[in-house]
C-alpha atoms as a PDB file:
ATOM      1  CA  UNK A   1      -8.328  42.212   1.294  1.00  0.00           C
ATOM      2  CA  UNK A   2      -9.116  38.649   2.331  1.00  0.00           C
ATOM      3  CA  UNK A   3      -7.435  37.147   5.711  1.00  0.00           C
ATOM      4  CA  UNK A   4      -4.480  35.527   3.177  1.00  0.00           C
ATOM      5  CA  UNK A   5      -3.897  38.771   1.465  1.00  0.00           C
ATOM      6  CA  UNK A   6      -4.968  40.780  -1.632  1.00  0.00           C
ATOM      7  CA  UNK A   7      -7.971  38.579  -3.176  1.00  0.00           C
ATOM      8  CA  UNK A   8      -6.558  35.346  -1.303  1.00  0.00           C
ATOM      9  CA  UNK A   9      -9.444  33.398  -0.120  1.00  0.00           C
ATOM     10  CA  UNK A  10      -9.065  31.499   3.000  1.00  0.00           C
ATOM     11  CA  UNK A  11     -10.766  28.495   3.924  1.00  0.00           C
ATOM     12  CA  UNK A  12     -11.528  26.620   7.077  1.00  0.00           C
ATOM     13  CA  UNK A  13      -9.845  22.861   6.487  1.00  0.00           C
ATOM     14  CA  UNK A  14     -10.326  20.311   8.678  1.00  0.00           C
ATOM     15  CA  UNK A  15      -8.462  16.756   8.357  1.00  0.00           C
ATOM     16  CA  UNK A  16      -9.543  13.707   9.367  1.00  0.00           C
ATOM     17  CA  UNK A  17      -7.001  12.940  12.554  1.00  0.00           C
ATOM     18  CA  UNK A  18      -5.038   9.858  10.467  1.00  0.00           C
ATOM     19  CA  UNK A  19      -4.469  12.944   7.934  1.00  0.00           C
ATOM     20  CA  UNK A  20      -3.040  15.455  10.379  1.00  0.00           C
ATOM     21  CA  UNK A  21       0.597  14.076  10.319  1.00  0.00           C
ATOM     22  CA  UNK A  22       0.971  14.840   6.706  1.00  0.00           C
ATOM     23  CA  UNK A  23       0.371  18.610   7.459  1.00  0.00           C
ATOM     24  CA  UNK A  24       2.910  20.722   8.397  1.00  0.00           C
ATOM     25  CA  UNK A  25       3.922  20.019  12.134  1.00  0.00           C
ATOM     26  CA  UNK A  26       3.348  23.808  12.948  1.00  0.00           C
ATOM     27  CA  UNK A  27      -0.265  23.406  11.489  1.00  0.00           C
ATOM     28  CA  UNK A  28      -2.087  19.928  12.609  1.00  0.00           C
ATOM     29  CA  UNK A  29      -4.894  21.125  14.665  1.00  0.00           C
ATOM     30  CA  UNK A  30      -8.510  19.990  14.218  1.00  0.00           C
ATOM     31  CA  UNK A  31      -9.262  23.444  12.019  1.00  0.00           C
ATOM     32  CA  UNK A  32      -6.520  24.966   9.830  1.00  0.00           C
ATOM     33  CA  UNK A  33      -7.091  28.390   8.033  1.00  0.00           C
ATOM     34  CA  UNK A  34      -5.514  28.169   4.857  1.00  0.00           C
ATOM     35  CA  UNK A  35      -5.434  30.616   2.046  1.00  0.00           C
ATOM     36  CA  UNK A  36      -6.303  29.821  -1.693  1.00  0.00           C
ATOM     37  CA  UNK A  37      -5.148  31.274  -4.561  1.00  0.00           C
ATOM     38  CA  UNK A  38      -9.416  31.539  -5.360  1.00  0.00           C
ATOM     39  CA  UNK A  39      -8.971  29.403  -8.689  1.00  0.00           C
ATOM     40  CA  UNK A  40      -7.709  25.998  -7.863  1.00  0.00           C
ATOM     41  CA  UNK A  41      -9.437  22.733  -7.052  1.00  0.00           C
ATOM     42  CA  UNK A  42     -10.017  21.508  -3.640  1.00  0.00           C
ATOM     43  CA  UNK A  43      -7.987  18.383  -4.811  1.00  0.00           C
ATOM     44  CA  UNK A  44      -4.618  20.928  -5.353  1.00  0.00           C
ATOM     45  CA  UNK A  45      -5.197  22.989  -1.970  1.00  0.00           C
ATOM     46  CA  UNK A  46      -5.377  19.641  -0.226  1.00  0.00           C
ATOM     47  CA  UNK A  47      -2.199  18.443  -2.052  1.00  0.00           C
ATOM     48  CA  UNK A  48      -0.448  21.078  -1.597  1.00  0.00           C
ATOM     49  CA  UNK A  49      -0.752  21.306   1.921  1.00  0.00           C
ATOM     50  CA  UNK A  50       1.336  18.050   1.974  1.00  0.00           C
ATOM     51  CA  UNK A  51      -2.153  15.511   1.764  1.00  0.00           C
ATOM     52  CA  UNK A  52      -1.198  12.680  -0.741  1.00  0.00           C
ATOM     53  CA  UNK A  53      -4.777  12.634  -2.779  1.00  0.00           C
ATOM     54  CA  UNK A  54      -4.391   8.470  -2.173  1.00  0.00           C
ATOM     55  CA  UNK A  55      -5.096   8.903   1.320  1.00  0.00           C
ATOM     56  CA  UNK A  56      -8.520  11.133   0.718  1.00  0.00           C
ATOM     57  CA  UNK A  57     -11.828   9.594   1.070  1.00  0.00           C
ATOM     58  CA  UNK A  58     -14.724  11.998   1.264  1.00  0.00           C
ATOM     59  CA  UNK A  59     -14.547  15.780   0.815  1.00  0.00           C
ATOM     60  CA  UNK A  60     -17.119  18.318   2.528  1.00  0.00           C
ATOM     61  CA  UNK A  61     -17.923  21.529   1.614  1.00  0.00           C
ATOM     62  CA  UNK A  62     -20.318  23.133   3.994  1.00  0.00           C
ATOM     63  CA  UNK A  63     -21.028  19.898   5.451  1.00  0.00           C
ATOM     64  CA  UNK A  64     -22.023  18.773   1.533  1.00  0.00           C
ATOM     65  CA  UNK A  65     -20.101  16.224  -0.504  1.00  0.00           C
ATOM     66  CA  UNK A  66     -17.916  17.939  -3.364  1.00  0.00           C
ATOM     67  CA  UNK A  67     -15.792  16.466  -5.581  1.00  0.00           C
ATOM     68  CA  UNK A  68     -11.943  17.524  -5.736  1.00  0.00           C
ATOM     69  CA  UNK A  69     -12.675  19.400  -8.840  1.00  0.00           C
ATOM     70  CA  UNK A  70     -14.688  22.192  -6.599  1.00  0.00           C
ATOM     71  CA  UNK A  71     -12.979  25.231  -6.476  1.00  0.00           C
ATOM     72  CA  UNK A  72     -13.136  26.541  -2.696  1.00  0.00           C
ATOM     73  CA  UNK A  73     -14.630  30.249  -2.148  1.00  0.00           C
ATOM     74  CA  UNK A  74     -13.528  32.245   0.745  1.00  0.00           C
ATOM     75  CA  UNK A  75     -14.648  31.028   4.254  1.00  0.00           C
ATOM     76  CA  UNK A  76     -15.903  27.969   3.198  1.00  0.00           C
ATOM     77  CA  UNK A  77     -15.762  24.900   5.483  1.00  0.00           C
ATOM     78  CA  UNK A  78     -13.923  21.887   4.380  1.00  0.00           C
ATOM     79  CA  UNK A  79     -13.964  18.556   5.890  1.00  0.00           C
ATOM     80  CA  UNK A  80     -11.437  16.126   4.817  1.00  0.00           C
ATOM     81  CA  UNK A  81     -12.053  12.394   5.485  1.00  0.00           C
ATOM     82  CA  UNK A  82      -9.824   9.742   5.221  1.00  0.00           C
ATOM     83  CA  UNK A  83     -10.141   6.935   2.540  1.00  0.00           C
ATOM     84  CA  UNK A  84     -12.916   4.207   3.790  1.00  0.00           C
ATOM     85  CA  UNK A  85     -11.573   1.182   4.625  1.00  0.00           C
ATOM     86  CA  UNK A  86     -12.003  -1.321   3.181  1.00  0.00           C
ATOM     87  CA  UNK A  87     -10.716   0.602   0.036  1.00  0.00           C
ATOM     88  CA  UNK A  88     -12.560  -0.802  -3.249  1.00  0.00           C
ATOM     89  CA  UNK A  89      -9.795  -1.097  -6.216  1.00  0.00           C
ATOM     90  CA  UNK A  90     -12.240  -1.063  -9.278  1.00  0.00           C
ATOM     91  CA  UNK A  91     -11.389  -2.307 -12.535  1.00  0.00           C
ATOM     92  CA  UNK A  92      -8.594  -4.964 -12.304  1.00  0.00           C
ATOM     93  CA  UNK A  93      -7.337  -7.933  -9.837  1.00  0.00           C
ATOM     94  CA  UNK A  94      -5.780  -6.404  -6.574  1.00  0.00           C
ATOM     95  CA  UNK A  95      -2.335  -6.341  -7.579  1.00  0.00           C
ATOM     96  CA  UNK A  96       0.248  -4.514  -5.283  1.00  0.00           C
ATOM     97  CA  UNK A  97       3.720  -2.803  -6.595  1.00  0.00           C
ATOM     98  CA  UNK A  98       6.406  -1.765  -3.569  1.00  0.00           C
ATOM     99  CA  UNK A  99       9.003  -0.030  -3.840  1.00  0.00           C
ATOM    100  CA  UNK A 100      12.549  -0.033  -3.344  1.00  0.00           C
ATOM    101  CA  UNK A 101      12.116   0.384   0.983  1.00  0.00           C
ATOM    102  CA  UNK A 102       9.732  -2.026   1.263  1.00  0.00           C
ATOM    103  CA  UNK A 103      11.059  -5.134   0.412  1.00  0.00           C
ATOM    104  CA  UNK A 104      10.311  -6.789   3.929  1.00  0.00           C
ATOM    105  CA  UNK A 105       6.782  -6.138   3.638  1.00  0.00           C
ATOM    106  CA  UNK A 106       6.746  -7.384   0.067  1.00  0.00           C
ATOM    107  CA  UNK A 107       8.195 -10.739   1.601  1.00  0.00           C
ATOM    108  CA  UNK A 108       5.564 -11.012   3.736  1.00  0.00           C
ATOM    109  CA  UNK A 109       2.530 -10.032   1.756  1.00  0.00           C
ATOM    110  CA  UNK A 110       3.650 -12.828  -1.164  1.00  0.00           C
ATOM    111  CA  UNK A 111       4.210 -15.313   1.755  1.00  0.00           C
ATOM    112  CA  UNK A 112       0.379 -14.925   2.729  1.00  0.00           C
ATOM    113  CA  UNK A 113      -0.046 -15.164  -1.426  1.00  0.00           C
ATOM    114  CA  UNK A 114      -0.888 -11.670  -2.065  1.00  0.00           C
ATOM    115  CA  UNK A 115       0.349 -10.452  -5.235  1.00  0.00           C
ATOM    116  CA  UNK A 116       3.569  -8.092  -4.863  1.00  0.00           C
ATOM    117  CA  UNK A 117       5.841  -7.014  -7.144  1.00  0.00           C
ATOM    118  CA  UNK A 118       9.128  -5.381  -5.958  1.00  0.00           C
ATOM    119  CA  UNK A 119      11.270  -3.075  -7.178  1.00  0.00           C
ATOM    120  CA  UNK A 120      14.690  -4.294  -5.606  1.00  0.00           C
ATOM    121  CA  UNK A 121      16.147  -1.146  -7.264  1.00  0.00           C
ATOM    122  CA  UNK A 122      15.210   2.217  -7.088  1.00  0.00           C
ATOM    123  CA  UNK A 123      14.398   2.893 -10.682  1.00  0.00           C
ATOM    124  CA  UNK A 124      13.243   6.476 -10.089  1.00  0.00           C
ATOM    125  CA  UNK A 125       9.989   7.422  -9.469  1.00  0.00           C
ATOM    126  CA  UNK A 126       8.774   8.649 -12.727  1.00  0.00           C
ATOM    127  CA  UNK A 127       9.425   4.687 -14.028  1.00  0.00           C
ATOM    128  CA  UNK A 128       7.586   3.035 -10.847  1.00  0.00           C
ATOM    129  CA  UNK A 129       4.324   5.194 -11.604  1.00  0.00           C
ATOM    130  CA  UNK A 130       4.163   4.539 -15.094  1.00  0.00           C
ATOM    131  CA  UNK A 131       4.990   0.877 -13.729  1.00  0.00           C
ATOM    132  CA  UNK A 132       1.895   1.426 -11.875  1.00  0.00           C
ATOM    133  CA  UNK A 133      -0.531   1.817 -14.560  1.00  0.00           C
ATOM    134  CA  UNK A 134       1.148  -0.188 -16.864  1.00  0.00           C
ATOM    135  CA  UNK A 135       0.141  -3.119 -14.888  1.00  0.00           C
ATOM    136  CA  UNK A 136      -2.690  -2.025 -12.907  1.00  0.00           C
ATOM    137  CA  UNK A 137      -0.890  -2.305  -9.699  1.00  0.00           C
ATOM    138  CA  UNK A 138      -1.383  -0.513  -6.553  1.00  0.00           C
ATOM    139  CA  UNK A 139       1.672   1.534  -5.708  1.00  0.00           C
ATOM    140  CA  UNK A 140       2.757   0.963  -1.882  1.00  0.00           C
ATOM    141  CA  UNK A 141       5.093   3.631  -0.423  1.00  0.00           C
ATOM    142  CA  UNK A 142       5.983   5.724   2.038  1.00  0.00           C
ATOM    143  CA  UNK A 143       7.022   8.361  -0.214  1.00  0.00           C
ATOM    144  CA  UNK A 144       4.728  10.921  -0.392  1.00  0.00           C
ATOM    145  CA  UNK A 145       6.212  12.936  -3.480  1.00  0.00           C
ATOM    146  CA  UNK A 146       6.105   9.422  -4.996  1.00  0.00           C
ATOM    147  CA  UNK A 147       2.237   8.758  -4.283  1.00  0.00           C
ATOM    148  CA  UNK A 148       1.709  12.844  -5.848  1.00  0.00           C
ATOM    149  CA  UNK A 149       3.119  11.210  -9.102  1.00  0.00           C
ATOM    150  CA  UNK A 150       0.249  12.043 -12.177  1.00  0.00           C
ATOM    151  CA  UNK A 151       1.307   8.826 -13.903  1.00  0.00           C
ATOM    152  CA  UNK A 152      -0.096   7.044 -11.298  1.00  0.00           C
ATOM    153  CA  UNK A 153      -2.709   4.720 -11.323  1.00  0.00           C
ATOM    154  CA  UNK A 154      -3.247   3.797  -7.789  1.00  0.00           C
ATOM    155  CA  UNK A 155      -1.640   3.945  -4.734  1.00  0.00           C
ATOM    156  CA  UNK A 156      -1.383   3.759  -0.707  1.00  0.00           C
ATOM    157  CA  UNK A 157       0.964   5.445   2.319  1.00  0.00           C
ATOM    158  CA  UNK A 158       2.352   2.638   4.123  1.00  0.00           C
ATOM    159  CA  UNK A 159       1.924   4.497   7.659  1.00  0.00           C
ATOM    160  CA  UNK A 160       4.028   2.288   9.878  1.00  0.00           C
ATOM    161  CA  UNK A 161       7.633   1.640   9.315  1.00  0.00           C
ATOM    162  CA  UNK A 162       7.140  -1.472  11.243  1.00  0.00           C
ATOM    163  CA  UNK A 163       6.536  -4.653   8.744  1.00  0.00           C
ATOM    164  CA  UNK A 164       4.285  -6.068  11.105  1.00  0.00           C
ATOM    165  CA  UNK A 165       2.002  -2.618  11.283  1.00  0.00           C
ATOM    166  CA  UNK A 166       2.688  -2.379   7.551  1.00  0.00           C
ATOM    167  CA  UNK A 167       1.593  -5.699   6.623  1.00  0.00           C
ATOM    168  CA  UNK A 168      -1.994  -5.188   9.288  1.00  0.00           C
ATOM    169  CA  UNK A 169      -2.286  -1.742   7.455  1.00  0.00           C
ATOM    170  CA  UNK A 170      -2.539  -2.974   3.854  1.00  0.00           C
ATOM    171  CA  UNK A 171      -4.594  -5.974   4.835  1.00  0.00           C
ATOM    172  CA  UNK A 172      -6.949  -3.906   6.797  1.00  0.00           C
ATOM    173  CA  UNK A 173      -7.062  -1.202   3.628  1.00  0.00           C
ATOM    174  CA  UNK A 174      -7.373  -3.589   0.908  1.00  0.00           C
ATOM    175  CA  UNK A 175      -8.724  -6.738   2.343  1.00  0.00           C
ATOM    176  CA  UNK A 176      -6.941  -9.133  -0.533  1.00  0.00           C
ATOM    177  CA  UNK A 177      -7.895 -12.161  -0.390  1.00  0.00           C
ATOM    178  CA  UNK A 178      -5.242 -14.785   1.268  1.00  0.00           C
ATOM    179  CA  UNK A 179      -3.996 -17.728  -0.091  1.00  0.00           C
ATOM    180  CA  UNK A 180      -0.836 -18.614   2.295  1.00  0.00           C
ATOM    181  CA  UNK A 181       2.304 -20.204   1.299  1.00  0.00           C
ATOM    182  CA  UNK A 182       1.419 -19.832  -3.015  1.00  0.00           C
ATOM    183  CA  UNK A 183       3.544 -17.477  -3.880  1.00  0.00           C
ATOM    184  CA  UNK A 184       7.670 -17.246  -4.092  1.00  0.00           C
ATOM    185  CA  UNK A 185       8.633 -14.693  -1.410  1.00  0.00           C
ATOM    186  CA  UNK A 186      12.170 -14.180  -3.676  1.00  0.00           C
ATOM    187  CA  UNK A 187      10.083 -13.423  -6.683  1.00  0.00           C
ATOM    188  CA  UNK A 188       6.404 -13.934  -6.474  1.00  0.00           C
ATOM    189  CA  UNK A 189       5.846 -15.624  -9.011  1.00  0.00           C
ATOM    190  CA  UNK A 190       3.162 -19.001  -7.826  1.00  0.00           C
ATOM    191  CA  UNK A 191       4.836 -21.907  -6.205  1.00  0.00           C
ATOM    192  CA  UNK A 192       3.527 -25.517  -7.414  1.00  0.00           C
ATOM    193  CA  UNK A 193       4.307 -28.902  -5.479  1.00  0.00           C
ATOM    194  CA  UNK A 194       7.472 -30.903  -6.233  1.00  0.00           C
ATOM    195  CA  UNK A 195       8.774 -33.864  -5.706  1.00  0.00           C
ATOM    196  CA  UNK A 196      11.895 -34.767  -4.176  1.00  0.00           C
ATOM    197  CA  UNK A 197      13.442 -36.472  -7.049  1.00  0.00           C
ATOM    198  CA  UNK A 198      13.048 -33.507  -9.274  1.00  0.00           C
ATOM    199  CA  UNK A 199      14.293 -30.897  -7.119  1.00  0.00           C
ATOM    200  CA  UNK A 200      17.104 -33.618  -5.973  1.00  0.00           C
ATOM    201  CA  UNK A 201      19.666 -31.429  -7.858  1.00  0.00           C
ATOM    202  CA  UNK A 202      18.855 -27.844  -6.458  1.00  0.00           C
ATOM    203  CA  UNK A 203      19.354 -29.572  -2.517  1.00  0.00           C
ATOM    204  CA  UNK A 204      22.306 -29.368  -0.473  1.00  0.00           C
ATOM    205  CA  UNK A 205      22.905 -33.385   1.102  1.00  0.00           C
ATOM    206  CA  UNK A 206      21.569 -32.262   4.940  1.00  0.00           C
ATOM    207  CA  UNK A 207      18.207 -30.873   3.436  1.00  0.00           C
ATOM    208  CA  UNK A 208      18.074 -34.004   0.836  1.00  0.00           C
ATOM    209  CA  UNK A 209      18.182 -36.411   3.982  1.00  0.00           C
ATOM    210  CA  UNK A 210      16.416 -34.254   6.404  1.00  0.00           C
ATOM    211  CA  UNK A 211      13.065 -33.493   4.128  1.00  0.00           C
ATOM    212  CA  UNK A 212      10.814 -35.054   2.326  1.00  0.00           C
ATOM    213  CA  UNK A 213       8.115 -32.335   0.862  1.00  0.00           C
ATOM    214  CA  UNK A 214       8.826 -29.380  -1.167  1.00  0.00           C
ATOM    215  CA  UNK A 215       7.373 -26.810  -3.110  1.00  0.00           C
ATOM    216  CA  UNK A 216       8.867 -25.132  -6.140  1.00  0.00           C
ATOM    217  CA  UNK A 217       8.608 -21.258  -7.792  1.00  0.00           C
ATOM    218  CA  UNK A 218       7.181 -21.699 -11.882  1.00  0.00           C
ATOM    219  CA  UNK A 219       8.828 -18.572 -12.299  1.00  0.00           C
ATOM    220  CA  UNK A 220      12.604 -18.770 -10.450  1.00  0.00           C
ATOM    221  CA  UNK A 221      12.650 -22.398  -9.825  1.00  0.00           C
ATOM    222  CA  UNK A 222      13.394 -21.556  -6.414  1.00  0.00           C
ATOM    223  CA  UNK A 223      13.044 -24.663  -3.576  1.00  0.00           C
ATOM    224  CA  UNK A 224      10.954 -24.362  -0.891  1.00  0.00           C
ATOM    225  CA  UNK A 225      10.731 -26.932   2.343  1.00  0.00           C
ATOM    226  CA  UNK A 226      10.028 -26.731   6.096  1.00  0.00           C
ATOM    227  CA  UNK A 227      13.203 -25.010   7.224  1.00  0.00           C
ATOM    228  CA  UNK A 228      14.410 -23.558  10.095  1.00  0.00           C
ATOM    229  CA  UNK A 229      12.309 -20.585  10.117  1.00  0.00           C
ATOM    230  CA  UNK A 230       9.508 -22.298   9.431  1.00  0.00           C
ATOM    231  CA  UNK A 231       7.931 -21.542  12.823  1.00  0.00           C
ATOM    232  CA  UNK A 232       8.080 -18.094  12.602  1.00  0.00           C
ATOM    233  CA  UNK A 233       6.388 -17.610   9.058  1.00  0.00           C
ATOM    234  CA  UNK A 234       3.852 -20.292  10.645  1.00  0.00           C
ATOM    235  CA  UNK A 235       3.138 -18.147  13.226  1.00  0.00           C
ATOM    236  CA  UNK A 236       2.930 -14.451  10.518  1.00  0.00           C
ATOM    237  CA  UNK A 237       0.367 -16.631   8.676  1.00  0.00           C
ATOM    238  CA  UNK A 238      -1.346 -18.025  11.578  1.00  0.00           C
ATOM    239  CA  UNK A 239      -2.060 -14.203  12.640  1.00  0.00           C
ATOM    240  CA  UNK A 240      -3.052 -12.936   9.807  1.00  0.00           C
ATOM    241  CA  UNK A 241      -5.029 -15.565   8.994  1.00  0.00           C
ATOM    242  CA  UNK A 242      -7.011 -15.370  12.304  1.00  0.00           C
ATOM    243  CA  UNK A 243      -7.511 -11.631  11.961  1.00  0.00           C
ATOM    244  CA  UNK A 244      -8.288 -10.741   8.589  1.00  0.00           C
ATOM    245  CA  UNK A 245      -9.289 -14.371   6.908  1.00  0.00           C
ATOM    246  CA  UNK A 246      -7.704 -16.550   4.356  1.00  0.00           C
ATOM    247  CA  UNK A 247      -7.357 -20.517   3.506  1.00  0.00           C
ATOM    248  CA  UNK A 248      -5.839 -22.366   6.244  1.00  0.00           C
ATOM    249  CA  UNK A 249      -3.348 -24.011   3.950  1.00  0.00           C
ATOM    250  CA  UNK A 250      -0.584 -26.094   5.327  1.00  0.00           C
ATOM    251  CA  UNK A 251       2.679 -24.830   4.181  1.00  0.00           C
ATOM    252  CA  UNK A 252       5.102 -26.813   1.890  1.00  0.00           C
END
């Protein structure tokens, strides 16, 4: 008998610290012992111990690098390490998809002109994975079940439930590159100058006699102009701009 039982291996894991809090909260110390059914991949034990496989960077085995296809044999060592940051997304434009909880950090990512599309509804989460590599998007949640999803293509834990945390975290990640005030924060699709005679129509008479440049959506038609609010998005762009780089583009 192995520690686990009959013919259960058990392994020593170790997470990386930023892993620990999806572990069971009985079992986040720096070394876990945690039994094996002896035929699985390292990929499934760390899984299943509640590790979405988005979040892992490096595994060790024995202090070695191993792929998540090794199969773990009793008493071996394993080091899990977080995902490097900056995260490379090989293989097509860094696109993000959110989901239906994180529609203020969608906002705010398409208002620094990263591009976010938003499920406004929650369409299951079968139908946002295959979403997900139907368009090459990285899936944004914090649903873990969600990010454990095989029709994924790629995705992230939002860690914060903060929007300003959750907008630092996926900058930090991903490092997109920033293009402020391009994008429609309604429905991200790429905003274009406008003239005040053509969006004349789509103005109420205070914002017609008050304003003089605008910017309009391609894609919605929505109006944009220096509103009331206008100092605090200044001041969202202004920070992330500082801190992780971007055009300093003067908003509509």
């Amino acid at each position: 008998m192995h520690a686990g039982g009959v013919n259960r291996p058990v392994i020593d894991l170790a997470l990386a610290p930023e892993l620990r809090l999806f572990a069971p909260a009985d079992r986040r110390g720096a070394h876990v012992a945690l039994a094996t059914d002896g035929c699985s991949t390292l990929g499934h034990a760390v899984e299943s111990f509640g590790v979405p496989l988005t979040e892992v960077g490096a595994l060790l085995a024995g202090g070695h690098p191993v792929a998540s296809s090794h199969v773990p044999a009793h008493g071996e060592s394993i080091e899990v390490r977080a995902v490097a940051r900056p995260q490379a997304v090989p293989g097509a434009p860094l696109r993000f998809l959110l989901d239906v909880h994180l529609g203020t950090l969608a906002r705010r990512l398409r208002l620094l002109g990263v591009d976010a599309a938003y499920e406004s509804a929650d369409i299951g989460d079968r139908a946002l994975a295959a979403r997900s590599a139907a368009e090459r998007r990285v899936l944004l949640s914090r649903d873990r079940g969600l990010l454990r999803r095989r029709e994924l293509w790629a995705g992230a834990y939002v860690y914060s439930d903060r929007p300003e945390e959750q907008v630092r975290d996926v900058l930090g990640r991903f490092a997109p590159p920033l293009a402020p005030w391009s994008r429609c924060t309604g429905c991200n699709g790429v905003l274009r100058e406008a003239d005040k005679d053509s969006v004349a129509d789509r103005l109420e008479g205070g914002t017609r006699s008050t304003y003089e440049v605008f910017a309009q959506c391609t894609a919605c038609e929505r109006v944009y102009w220096r509103g009331a609010h206008h100092a605090r998005l200044e001041a969202i762009v202004a920070g992330a701009v500082a801190e992780f780089g971007g055009a300093a583009v003067p908003a509509p």
